[in-house]
PDB file of N, CA and C in Angstrom:
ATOM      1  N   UNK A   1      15.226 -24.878 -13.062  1.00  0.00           N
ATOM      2  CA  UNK A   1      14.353 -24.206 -12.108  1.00  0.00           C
ATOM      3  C   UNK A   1      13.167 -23.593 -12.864  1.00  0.00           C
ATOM      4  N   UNK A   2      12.356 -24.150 -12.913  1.00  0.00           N
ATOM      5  CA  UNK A   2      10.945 -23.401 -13.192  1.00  0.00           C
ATOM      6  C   UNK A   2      10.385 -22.109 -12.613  1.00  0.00           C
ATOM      7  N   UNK A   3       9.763 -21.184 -13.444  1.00  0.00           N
ATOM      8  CA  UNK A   3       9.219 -19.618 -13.073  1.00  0.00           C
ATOM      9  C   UNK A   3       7.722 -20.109 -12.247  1.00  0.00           C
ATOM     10  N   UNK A   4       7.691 -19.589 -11.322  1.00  0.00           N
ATOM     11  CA  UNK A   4       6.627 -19.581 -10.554  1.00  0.00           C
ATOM     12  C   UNK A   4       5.793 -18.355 -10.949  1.00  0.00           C
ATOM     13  N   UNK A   5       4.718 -18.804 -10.974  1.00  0.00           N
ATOM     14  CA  UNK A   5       3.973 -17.357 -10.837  1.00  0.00           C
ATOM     15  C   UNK A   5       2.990 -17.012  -9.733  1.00  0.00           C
ATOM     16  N   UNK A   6       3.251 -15.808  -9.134  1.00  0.00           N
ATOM     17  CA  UNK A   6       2.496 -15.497  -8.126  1.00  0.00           C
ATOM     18  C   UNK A   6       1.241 -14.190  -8.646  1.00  0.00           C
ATOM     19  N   UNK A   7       0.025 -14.308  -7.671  1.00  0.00           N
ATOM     20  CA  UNK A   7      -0.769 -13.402  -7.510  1.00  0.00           C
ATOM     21  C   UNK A   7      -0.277 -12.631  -6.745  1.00  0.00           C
ATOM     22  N   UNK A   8      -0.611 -10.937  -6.814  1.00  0.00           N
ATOM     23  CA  UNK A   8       0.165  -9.922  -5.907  1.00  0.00           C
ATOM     24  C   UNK A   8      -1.930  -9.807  -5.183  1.00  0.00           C
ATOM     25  N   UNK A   9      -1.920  -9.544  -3.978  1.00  0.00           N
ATOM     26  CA  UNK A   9      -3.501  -8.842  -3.901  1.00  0.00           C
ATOM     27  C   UNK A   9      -3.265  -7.405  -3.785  1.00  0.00           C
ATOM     28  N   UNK A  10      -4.627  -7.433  -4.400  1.00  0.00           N
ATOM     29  CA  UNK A  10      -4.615  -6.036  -4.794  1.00  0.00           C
ATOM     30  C   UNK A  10      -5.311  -4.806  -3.683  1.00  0.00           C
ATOM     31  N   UNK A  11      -5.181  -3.760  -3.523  1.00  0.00           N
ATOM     32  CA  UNK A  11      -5.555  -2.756  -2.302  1.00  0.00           C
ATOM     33  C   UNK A  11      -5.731  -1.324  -2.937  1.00  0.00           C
ATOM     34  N   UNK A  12      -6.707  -0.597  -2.534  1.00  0.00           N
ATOM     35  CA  UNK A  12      -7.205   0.452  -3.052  1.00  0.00           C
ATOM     36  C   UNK A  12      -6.758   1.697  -1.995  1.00  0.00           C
ATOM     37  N   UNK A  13      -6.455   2.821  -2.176  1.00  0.00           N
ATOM     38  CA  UNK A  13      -5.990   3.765  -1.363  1.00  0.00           C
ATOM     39  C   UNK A  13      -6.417   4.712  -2.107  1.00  0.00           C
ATOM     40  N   UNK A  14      -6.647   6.021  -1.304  1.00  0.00           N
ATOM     41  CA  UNK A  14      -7.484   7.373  -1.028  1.00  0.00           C
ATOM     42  C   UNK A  14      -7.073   7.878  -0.073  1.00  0.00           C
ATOM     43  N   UNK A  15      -6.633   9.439   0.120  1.00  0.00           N
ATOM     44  CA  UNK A  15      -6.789  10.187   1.144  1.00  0.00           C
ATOM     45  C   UNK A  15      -7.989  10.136   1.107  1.00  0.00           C
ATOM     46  N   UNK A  16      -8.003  10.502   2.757  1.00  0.00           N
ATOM     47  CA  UNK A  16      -9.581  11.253   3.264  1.00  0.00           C
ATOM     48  C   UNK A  16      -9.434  12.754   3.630  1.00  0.00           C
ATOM     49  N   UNK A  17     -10.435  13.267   3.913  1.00  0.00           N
ATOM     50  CA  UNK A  17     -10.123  14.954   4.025  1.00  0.00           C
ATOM     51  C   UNK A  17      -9.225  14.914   5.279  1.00  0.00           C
ATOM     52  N   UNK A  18      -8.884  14.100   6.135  1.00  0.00           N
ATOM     53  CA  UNK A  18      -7.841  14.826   7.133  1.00  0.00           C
ATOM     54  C   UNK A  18      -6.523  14.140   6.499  1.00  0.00           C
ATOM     55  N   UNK A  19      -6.596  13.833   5.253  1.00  0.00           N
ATOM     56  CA  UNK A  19      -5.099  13.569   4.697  1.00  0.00           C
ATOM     57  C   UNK A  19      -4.443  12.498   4.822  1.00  0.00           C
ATOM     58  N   UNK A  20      -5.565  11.797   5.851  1.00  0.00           N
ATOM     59  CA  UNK A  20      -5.049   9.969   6.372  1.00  0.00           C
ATOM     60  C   UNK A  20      -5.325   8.978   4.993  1.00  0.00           C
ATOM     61  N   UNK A  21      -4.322   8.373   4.712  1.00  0.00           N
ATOM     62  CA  UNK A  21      -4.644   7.010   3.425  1.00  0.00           C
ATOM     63  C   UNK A  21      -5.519   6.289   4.007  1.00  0.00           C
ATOM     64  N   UNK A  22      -6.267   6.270   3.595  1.00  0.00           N
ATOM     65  CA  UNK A  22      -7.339   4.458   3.693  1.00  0.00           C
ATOM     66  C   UNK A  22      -7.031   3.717   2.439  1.00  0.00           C
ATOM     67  N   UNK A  23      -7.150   2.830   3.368  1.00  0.00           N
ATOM     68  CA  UNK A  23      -6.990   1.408   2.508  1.00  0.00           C
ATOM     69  C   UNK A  23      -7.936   0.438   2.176  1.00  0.00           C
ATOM     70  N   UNK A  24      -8.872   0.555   0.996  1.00  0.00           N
ATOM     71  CA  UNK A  24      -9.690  -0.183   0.902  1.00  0.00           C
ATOM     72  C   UNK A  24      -9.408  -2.043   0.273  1.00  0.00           C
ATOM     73  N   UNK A  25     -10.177  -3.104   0.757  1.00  0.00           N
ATOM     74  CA  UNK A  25      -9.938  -3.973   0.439  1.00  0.00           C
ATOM     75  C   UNK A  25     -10.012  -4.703  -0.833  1.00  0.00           C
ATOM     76  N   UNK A  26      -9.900  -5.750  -1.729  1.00  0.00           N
ATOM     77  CA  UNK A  26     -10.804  -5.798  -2.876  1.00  0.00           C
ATOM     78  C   UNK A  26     -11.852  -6.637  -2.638  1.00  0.00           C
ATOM     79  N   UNK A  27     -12.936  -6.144  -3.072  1.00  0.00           N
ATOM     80  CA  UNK A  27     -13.892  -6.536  -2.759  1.00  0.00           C
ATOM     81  C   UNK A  27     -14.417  -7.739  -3.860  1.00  0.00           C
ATOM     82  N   UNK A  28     -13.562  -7.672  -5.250  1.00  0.00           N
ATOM     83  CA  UNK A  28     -13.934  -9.027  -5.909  1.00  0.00           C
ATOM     84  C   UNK A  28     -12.463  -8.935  -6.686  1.00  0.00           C
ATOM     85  N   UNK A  29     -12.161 -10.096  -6.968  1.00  0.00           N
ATOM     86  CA  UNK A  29     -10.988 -10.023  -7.921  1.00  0.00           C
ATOM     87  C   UNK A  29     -11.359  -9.795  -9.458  1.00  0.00           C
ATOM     88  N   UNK A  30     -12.319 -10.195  -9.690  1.00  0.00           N
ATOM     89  CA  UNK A  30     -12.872  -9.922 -10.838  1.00  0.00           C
ATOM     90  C   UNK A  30     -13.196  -8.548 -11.411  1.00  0.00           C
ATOM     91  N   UNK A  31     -13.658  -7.795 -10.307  1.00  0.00           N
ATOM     92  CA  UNK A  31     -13.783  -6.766 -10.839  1.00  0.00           C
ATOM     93  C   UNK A  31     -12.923  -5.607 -11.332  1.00  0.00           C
ATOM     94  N   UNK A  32     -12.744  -4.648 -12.245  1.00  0.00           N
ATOM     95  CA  UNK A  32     -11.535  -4.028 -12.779  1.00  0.00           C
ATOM     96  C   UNK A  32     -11.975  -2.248 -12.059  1.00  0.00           C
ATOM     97  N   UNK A  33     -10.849  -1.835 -11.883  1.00  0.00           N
ATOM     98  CA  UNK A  33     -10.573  -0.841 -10.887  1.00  0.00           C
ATOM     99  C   UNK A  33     -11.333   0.304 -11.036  1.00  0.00           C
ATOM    100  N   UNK A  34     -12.328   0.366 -11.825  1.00  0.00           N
ATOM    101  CA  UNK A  34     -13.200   1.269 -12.078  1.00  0.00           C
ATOM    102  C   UNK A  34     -14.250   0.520 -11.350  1.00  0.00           C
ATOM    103  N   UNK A  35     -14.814  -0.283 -11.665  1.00  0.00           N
ATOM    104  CA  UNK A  35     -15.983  -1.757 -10.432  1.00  0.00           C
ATOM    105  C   UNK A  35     -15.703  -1.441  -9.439  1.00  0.00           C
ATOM    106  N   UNK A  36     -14.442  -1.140  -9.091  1.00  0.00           N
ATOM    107  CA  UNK A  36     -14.229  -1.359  -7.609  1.00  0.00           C
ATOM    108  C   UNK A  36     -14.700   0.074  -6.716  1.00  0.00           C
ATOM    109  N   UNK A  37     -14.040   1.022  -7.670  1.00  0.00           N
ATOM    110  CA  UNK A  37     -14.155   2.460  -7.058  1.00  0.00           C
ATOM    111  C   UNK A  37     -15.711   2.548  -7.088  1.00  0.00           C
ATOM    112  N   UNK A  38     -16.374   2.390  -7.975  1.00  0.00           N
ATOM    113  CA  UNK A  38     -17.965   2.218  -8.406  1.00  0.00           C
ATOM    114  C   UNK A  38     -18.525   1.730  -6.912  1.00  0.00           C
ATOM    115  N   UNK A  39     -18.336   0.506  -6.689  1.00  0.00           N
ATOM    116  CA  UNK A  39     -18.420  -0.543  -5.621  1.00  0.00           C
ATOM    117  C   UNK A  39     -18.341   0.421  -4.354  1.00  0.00           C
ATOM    118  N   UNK A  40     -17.086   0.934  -3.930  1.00  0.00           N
ATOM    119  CA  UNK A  40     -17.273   1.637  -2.338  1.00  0.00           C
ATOM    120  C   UNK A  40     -17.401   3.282  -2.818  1.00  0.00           C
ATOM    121  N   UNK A  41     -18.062   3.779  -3.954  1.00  0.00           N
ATOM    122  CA  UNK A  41     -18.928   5.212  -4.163  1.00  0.00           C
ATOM    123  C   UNK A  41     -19.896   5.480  -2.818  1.00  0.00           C
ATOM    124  N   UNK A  42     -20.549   4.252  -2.857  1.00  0.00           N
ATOM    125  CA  UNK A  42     -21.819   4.099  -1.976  1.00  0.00           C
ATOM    126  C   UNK A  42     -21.194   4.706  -0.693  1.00  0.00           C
ATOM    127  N   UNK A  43     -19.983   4.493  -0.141  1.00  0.00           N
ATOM    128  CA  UNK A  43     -19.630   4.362   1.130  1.00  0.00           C
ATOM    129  C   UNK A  43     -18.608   5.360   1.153  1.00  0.00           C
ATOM    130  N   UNK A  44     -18.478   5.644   0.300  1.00  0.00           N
ATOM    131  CA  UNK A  44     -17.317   7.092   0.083  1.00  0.00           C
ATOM    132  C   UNK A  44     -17.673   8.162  -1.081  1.00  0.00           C
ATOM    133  N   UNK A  45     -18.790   8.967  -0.975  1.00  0.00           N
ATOM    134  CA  UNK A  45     -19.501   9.807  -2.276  1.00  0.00           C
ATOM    135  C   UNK A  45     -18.154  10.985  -3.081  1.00  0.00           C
ATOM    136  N   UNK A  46     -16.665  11.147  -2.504  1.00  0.00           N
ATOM    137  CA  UNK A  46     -16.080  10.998  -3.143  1.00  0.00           C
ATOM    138  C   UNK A  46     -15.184  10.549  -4.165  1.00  0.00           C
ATOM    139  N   UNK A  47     -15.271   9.338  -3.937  1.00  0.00           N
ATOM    140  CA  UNK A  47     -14.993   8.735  -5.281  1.00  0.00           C
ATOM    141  C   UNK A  47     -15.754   8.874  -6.224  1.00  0.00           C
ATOM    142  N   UNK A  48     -17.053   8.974  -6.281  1.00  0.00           N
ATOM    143  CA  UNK A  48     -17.822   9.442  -7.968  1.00  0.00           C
ATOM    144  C   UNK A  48     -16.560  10.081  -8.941  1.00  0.00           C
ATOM    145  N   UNK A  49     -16.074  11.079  -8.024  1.00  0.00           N
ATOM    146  CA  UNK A  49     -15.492  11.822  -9.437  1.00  0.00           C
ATOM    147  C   UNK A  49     -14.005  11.653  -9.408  1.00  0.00           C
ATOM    148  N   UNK A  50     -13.535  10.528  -8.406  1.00  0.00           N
ATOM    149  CA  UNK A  50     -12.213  10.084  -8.317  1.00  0.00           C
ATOM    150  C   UNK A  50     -11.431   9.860  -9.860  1.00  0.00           C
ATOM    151  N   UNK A  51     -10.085  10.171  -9.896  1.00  0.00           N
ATOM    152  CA  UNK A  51      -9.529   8.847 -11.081  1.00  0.00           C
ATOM    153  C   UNK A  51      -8.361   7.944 -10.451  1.00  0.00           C
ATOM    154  N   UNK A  52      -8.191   7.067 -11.035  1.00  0.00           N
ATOM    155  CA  UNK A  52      -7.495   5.907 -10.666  1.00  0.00           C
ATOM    156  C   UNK A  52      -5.978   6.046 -11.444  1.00  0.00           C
ATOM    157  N   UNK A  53      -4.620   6.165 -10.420  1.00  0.00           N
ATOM    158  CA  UNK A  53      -3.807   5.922 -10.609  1.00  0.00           C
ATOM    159  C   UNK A  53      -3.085   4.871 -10.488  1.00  0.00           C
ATOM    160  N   UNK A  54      -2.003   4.469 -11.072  1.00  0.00           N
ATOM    161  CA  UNK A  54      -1.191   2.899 -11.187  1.00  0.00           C
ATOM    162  C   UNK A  54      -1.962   2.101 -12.130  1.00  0.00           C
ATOM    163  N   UNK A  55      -1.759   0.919 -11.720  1.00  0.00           N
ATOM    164  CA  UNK A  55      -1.070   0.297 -10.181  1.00  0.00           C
ATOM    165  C   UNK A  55       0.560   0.627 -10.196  1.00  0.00           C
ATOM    166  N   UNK A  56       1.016   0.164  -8.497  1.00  0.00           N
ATOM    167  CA  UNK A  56       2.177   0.456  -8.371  1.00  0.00           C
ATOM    168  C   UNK A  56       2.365  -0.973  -7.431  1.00  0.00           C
ATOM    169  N   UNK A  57       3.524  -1.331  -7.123  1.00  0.00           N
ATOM    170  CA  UNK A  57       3.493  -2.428  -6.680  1.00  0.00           C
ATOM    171  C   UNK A  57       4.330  -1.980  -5.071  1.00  0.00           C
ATOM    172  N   UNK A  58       3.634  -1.825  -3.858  1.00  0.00           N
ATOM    173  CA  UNK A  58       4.040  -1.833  -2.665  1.00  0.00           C
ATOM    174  C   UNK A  58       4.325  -2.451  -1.625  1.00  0.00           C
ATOM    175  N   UNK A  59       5.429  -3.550  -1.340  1.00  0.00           N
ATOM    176  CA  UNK A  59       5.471  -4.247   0.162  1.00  0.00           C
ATOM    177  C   UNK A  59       4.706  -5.449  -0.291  1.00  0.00           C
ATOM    178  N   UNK A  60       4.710  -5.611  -1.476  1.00  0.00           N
ATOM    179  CA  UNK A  60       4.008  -7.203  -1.833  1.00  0.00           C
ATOM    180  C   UNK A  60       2.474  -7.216  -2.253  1.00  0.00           C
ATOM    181  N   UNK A  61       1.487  -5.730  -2.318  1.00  0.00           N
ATOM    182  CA  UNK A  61       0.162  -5.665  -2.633  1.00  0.00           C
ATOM    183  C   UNK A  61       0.484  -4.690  -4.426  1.00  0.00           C
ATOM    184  N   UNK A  62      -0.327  -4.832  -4.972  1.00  0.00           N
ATOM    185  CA  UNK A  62      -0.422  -4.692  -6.125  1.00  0.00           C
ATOM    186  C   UNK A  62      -1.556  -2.942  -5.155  1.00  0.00           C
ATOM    187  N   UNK A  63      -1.117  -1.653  -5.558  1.00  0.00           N
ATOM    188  CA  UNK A  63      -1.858  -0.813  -4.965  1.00  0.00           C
ATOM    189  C   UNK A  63      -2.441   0.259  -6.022  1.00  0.00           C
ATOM    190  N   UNK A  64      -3.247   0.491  -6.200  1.00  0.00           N
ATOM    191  CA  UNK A  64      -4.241   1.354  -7.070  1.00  0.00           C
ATOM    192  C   UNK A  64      -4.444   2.515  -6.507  1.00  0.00           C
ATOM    193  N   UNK A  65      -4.203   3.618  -6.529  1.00  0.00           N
ATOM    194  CA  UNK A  65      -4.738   4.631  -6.022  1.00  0.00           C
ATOM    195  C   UNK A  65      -6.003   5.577  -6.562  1.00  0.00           C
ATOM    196  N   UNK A  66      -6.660   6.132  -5.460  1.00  0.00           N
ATOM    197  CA  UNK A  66      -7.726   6.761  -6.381  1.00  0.00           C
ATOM    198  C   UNK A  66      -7.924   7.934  -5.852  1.00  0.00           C
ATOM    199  N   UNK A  67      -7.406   9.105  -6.789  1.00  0.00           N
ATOM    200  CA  UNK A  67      -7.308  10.243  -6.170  1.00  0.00           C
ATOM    201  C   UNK A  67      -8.549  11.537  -6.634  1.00  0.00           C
ATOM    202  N   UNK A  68      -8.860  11.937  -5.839  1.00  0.00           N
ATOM    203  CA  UNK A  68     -10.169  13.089  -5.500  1.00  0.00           C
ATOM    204  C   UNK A  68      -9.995  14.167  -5.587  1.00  0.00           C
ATOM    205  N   UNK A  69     -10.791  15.296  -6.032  1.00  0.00           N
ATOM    206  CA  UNK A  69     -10.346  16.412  -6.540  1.00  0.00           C
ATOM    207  C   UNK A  69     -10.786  17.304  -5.202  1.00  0.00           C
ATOM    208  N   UNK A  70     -10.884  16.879  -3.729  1.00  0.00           N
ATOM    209  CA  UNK A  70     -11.834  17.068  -3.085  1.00  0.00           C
ATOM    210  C   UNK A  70     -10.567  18.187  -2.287  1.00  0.00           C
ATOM    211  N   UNK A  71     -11.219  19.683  -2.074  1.00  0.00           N
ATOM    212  CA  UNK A  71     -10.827  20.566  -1.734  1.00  0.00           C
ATOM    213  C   UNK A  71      -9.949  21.800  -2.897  1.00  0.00           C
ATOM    214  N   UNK A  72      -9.803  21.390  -3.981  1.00  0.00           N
ATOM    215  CA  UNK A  72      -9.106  21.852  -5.219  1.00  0.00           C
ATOM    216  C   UNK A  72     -10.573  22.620  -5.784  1.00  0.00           C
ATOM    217  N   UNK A  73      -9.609  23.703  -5.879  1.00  0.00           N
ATOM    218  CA  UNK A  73     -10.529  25.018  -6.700  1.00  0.00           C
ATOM    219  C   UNK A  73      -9.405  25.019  -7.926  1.00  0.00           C
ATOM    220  N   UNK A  74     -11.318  25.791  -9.020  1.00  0.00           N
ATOM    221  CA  UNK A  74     -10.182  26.355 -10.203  1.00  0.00           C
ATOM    222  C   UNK A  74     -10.512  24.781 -10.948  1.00  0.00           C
TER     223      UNK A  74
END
């Protein structure tokens, strides 16, 4: 029996200020998870100062999280 190898796709997640996950898509495979957060800055001005946790592997998506310092004092 031969090893198959599979691609997992990959998915970006963030709270938003009401605490809901979004799920962003990838927008290139090529690009590496700093590109990506870079990539939807434009469309989410919290991520500028996001950092990127994982990956972790969830329900079959390879998931990156990118968490915001947004409401944290001190």
């Amino acid at each position: 029996m031969a090893l198959q190898v599979q691609n997992l796709p990959r998915v970006f997640k963030f709270k938003e200020e009401d605490d809901d996950d979004k799920y962003l898509p990838d927008p290139n495979p090529t690009f590496s998870a700093e590109e990506v957060m870079e990539f939807y800055a434009g469309q989410h001005p919290e991520l500028t100062t996001a950092r990127i946790v994982g990956p972790t592997v969830e329900e079959g998506k390879v998931v990156f999280d990118f968490v915001t310092n947004y409401g944290t004092k001190g």
